[in-house]
C-alpha atoms as a PDB file:
ATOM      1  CA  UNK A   1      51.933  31.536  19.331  1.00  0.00           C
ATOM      2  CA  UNK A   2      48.841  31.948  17.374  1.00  0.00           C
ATOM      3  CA  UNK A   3      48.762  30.637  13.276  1.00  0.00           C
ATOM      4  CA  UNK A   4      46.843  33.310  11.021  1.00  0.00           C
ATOM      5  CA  UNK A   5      46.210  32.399   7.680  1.00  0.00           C
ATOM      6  CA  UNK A   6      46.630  35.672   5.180  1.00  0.00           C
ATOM      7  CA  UNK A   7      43.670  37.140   4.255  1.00  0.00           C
ATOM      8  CA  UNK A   8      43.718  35.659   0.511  1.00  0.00           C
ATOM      9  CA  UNK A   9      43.918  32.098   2.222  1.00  0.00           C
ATOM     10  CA  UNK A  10      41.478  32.864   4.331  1.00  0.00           C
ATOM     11  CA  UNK A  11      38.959  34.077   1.286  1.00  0.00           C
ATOM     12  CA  UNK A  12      39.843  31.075  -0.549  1.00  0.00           C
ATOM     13  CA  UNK A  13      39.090  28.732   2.414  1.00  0.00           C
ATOM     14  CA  UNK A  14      35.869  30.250   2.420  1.00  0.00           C
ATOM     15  CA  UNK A  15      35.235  30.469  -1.465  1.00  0.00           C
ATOM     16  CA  UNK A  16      35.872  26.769  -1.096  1.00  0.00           C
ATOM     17  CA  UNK A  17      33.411  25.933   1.580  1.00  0.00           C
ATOM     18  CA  UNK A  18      30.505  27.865  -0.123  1.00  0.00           C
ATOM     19  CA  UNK A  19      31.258  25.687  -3.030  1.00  0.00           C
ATOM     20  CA  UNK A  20      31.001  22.678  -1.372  1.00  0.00           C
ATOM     21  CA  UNK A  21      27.781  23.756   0.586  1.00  0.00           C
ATOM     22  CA  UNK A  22      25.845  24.181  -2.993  1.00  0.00           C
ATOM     23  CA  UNK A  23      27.075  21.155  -4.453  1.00  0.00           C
ATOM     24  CA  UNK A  24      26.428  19.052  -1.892  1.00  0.00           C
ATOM     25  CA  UNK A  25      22.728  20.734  -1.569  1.00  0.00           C
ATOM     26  CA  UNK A  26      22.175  21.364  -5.126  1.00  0.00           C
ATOM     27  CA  UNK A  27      23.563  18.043  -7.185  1.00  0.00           C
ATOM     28  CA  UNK A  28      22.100  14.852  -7.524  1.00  0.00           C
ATOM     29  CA  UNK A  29      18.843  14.028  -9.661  1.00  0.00           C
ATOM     30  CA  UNK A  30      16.283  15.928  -7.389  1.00  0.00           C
ATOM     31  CA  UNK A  31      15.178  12.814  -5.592  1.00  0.00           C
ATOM     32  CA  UNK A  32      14.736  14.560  -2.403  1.00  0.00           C
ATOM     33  CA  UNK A  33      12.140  17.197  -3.603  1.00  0.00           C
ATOM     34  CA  UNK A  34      10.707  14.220  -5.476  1.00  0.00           C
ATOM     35  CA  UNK A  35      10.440  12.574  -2.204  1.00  0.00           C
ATOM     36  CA  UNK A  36       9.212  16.019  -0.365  1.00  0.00           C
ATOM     37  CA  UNK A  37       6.340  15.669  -2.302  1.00  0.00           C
ATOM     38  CA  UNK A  38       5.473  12.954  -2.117  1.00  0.00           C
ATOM     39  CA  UNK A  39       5.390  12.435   1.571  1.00  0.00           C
ATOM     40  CA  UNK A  40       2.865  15.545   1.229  1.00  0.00           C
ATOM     41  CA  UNK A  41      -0.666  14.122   1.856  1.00  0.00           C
ATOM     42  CA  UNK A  42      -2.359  12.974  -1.256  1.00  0.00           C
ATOM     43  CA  UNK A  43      -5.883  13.635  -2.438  1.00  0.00           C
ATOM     44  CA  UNK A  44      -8.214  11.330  -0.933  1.00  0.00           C
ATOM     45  CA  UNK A  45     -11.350   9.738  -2.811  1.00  0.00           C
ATOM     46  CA  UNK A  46     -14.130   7.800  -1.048  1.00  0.00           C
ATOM     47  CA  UNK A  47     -15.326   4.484  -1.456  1.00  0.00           C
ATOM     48  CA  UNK A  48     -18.826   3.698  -0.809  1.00  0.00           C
ATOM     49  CA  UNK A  49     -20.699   0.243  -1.093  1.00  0.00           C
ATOM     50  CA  UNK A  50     -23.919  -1.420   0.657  1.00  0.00           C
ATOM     51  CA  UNK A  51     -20.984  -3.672   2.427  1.00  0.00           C
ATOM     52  CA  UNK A  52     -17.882  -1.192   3.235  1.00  0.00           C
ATOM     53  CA  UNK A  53     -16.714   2.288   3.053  1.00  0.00           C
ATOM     54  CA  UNK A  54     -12.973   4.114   3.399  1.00  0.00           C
ATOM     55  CA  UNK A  55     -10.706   6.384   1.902  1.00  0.00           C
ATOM     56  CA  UNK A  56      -7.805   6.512  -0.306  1.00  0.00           C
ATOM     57  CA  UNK A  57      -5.581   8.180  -2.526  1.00  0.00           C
ATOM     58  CA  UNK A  58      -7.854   9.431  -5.268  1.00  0.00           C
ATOM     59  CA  UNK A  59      -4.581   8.171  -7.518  1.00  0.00           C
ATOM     60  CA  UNK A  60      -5.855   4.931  -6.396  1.00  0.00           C
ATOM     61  CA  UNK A  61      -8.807   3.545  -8.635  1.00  0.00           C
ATOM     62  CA  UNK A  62     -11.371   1.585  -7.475  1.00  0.00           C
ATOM     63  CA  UNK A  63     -12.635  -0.996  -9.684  1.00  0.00           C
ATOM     64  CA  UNK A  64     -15.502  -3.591  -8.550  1.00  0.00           C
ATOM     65  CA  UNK A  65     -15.710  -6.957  -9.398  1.00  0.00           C
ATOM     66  CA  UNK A  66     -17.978 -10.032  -9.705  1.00  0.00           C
ATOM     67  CA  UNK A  67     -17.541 -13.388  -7.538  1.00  0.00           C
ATOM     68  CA  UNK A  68     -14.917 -15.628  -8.891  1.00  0.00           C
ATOM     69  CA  UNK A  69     -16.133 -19.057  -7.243  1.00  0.00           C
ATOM     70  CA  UNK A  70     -17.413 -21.092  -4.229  1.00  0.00           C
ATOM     71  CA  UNK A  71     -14.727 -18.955  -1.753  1.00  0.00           C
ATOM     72  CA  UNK A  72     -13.478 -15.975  -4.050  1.00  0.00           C
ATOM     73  CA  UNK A  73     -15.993 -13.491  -3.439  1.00  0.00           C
ATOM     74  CA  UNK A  74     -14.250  -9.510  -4.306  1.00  0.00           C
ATOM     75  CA  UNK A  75     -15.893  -6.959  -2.870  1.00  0.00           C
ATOM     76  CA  UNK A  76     -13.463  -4.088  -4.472  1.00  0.00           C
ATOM     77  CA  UNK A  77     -10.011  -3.646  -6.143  1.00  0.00           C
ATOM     78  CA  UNK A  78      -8.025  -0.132  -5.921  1.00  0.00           C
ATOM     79  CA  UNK A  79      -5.096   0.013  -8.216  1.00  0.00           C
ATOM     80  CA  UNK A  80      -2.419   2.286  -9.629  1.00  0.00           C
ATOM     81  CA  UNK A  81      -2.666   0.496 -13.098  1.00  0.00           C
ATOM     82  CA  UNK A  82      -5.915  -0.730 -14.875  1.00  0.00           C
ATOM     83  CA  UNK A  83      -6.984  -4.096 -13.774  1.00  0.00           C
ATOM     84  CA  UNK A  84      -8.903  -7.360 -15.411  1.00  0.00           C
ATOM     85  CA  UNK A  85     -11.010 -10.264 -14.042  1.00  0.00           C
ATOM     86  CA  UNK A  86      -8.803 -12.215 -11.743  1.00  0.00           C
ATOM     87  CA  UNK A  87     -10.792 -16.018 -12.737  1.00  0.00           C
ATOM     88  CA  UNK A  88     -10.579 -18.343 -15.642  1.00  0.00           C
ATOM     89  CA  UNK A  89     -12.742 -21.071 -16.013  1.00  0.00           C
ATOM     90  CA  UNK A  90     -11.783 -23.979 -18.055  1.00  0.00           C
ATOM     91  CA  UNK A  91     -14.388 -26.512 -18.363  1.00  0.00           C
ATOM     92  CA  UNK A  92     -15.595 -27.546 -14.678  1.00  0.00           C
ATOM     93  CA  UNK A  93     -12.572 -25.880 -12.921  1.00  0.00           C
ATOM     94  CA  UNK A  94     -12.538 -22.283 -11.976  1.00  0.00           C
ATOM     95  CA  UNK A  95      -9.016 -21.043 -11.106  1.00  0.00           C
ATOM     96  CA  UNK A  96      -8.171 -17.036  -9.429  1.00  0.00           C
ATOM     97  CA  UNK A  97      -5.162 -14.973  -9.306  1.00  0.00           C
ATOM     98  CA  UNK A  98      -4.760 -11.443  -9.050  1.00  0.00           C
ATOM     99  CA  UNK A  99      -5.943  -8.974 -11.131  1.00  0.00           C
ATOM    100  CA  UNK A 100      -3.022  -7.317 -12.199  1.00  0.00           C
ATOM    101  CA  UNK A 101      -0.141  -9.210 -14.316  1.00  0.00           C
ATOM    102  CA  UNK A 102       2.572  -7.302 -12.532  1.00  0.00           C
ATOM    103  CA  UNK A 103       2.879  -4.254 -10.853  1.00  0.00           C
ATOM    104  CA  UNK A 104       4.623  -0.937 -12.055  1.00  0.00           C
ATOM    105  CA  UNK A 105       7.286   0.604 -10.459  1.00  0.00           C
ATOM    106  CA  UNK A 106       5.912   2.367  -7.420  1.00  0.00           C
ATOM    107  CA  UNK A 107       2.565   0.400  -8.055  1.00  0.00           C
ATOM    108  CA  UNK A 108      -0.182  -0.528  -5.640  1.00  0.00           C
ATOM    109  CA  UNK A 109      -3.022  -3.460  -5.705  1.00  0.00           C
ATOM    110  CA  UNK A 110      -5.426  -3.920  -3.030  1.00  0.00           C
ATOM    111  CA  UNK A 111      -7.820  -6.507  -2.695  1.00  0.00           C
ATOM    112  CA  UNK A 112     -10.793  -6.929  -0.449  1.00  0.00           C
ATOM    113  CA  UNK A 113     -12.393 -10.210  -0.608  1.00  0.00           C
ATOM    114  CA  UNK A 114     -15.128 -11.968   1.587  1.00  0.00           C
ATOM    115  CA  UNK A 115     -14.179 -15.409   1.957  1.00  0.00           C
ATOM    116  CA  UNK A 116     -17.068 -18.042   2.259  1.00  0.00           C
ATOM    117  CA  UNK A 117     -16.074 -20.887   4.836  1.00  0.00           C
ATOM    118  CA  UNK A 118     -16.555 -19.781   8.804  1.00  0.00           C
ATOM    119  CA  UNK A 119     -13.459 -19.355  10.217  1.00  0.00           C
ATOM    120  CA  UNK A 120     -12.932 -19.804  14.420  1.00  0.00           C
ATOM    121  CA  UNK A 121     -10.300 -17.369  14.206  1.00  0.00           C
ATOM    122  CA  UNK A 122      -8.515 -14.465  12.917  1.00  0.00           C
ATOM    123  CA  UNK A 123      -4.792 -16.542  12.673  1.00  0.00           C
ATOM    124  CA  UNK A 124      -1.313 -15.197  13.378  1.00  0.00           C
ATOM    125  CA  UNK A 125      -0.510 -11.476  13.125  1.00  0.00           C
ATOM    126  CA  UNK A 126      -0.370  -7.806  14.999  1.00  0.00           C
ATOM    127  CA  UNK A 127      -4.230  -7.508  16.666  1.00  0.00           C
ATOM    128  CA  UNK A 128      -5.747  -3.900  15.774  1.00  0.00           C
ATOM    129  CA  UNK A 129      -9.090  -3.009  15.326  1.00  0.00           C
ATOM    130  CA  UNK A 130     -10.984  -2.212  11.820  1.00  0.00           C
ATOM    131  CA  UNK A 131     -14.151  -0.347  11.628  1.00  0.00           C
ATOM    132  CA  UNK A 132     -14.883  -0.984  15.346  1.00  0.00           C
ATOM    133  CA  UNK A 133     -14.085  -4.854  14.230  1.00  0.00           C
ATOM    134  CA  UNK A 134     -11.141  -7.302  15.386  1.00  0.00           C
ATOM    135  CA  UNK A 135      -8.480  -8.003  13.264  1.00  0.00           C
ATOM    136  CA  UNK A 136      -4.949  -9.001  12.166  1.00  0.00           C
ATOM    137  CA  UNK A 137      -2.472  -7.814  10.367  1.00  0.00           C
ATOM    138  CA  UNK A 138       0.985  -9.622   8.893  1.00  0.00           C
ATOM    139  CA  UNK A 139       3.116  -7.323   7.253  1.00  0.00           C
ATOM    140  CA  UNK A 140       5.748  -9.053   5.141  1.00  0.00           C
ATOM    141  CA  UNK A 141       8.712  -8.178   2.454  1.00  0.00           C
ATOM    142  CA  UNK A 142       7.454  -9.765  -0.601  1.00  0.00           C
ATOM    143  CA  UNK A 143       5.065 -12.503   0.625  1.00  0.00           C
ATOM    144  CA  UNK A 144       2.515 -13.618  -1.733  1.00  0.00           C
ATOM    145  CA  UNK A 145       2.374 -10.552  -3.522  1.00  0.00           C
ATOM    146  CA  UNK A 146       5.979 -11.320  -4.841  1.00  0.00           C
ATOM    147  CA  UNK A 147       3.915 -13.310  -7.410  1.00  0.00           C
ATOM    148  CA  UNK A 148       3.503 -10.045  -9.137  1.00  0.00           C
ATOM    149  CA  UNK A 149       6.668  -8.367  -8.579  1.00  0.00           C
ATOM    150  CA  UNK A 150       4.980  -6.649  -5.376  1.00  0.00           C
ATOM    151  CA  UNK A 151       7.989  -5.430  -2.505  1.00  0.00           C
ATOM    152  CA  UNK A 152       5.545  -5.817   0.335  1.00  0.00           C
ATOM    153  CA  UNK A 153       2.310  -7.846   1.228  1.00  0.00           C
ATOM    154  CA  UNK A 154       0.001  -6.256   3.234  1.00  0.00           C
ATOM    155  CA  UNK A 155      -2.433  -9.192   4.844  1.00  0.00           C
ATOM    156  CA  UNK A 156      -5.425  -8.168   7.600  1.00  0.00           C
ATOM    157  CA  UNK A 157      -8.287 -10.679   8.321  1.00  0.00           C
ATOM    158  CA  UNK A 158     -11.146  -9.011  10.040  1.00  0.00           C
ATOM    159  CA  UNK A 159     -13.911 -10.921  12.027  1.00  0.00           C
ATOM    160  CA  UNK A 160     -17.072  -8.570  10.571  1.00  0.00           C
ATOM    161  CA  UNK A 161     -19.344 -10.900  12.313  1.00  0.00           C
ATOM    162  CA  UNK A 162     -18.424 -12.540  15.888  1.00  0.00           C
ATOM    163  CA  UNK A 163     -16.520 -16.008  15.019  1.00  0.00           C
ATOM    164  CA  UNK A 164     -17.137 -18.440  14.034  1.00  0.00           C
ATOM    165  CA  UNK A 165     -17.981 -16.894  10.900  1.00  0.00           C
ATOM    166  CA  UNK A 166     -16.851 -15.861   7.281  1.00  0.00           C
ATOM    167  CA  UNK A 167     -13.838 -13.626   7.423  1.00  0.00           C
ATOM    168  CA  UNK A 168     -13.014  -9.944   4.764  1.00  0.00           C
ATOM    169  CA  UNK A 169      -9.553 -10.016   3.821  1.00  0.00           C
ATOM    170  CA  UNK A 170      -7.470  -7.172   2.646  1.00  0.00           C
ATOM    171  CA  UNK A 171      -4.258  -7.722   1.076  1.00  0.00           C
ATOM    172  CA  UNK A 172      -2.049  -4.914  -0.387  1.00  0.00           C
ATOM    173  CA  UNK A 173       0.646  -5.309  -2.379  1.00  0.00           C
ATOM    174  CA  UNK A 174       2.897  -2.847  -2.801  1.00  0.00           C
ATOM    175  CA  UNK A 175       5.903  -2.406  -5.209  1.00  0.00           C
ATOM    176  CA  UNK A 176       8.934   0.580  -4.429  1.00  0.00           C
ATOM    177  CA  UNK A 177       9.980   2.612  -5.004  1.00  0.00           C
ATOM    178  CA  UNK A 178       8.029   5.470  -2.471  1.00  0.00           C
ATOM    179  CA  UNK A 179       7.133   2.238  -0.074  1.00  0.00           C
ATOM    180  CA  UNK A 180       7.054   4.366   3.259  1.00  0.00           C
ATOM    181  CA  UNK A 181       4.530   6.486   1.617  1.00  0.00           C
ATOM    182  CA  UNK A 182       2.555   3.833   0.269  1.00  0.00           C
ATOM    183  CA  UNK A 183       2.046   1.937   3.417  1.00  0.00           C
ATOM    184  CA  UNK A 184       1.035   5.245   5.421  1.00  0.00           C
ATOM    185  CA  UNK A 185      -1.902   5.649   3.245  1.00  0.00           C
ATOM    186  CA  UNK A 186      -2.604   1.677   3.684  1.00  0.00           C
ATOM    187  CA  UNK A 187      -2.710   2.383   7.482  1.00  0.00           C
ATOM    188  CA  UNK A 188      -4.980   5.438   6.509  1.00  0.00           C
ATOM    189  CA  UNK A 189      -7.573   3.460   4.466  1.00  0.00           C
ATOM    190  CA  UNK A 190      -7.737   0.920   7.048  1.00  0.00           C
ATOM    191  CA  UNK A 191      -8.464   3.611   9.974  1.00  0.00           C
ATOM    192  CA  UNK A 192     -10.953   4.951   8.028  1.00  0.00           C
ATOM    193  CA  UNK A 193     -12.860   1.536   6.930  1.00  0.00           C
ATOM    194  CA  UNK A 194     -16.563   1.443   8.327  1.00  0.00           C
ATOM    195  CA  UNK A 195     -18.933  -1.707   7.973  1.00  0.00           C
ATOM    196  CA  UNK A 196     -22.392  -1.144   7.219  1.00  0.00           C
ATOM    197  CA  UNK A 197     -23.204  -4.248   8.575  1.00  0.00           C
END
């Protein structure tokens, strides 16, 4: 025995399907088409210096910097948000942070820094390769850069020189939301780093 809905059943059935097919697509506070774009690839900038070169998002600002003490030498910053001078000195006693206060929602701070004192080797961390140079990386939810509301710490230590010798650090920090995005274009700047030295 076969069931057959009447025809005015069957139109509302369908009436009622198309409705839910545009609600479903069309509600909600456009996050999607937010997010559409931006996974689209951003404008890129370039970074030059006697030391270092890469590219980023041109949304990214690059700000240089003067050496903060005996092993706090910045090379550059890139921010989302303006930054200051990351070192006090009070009397005798020089003391660095970073050089944002906090980030923004959806902000970004990278550092790179060469640090004084030889080092005999890179540490802990995922091996990969910058600029034709060995180095780590230790990706972590919040780590040190939870000190300024950061989401994710991005840390690499790369050997410029062969070891024992003084080490450039990176270190992102990077605050959601759009954090999938935001670490994609870390990985970009770092495959596209070249030493001149």
């Amino acid at each position: 025995m076969e069931a057959r809905l009447p025809p005015r059943r069957l139109l509302i059935c369908a009436a009622a399907l198309a409705l839910l097919v545009v609600l479903t697509s069309g509600c909600g506070d456009g996050t999607p088409a937010r997010a559409a774009a931006r996974t689209k690839d951003p404008p890129l900038a370039r970074y030059s210096s006697s030391f270092l070169s890469f590219s980023h998002p041109a949304a990214w600002k690059a700000y240089a910097s003067r050496p903060g003490g005996l092993h706090f030498n910045p090379l550059v910053y890139l921010s989302t948000q303006p930054v200051h001078e990351p070192c006090s000195t009070k009397g005798k006693t020089t003391t660095c942070g970073f050089p944002v206060d906090r980030l923004e929602p959806g902000g970004v701070l990278v550092s790179w820094l060469y640090n004084g004192p030889p080092a005999i080797g890179l540490g802990p961390g995922r091996q990969i390769q910058v600029g034709g140079r060995p180095a780590r990386i230790v990706e972590t939810t919040g780590g040190i850069c939870r000190r300024i509301g950061a989401d994710r710490t991005v840390d690499v230590l790369v050997a410029v020189q062969p070891l024992p010798s003084a080490l450039v650090e990176f270190t992102a920090c990077l605050r959601g939301p759009g954090l999938a995005q935001d670490e994609s274009d870390v990985t970009a700047l770092l495959a596209s780093t070249t030493f001149s030295h």
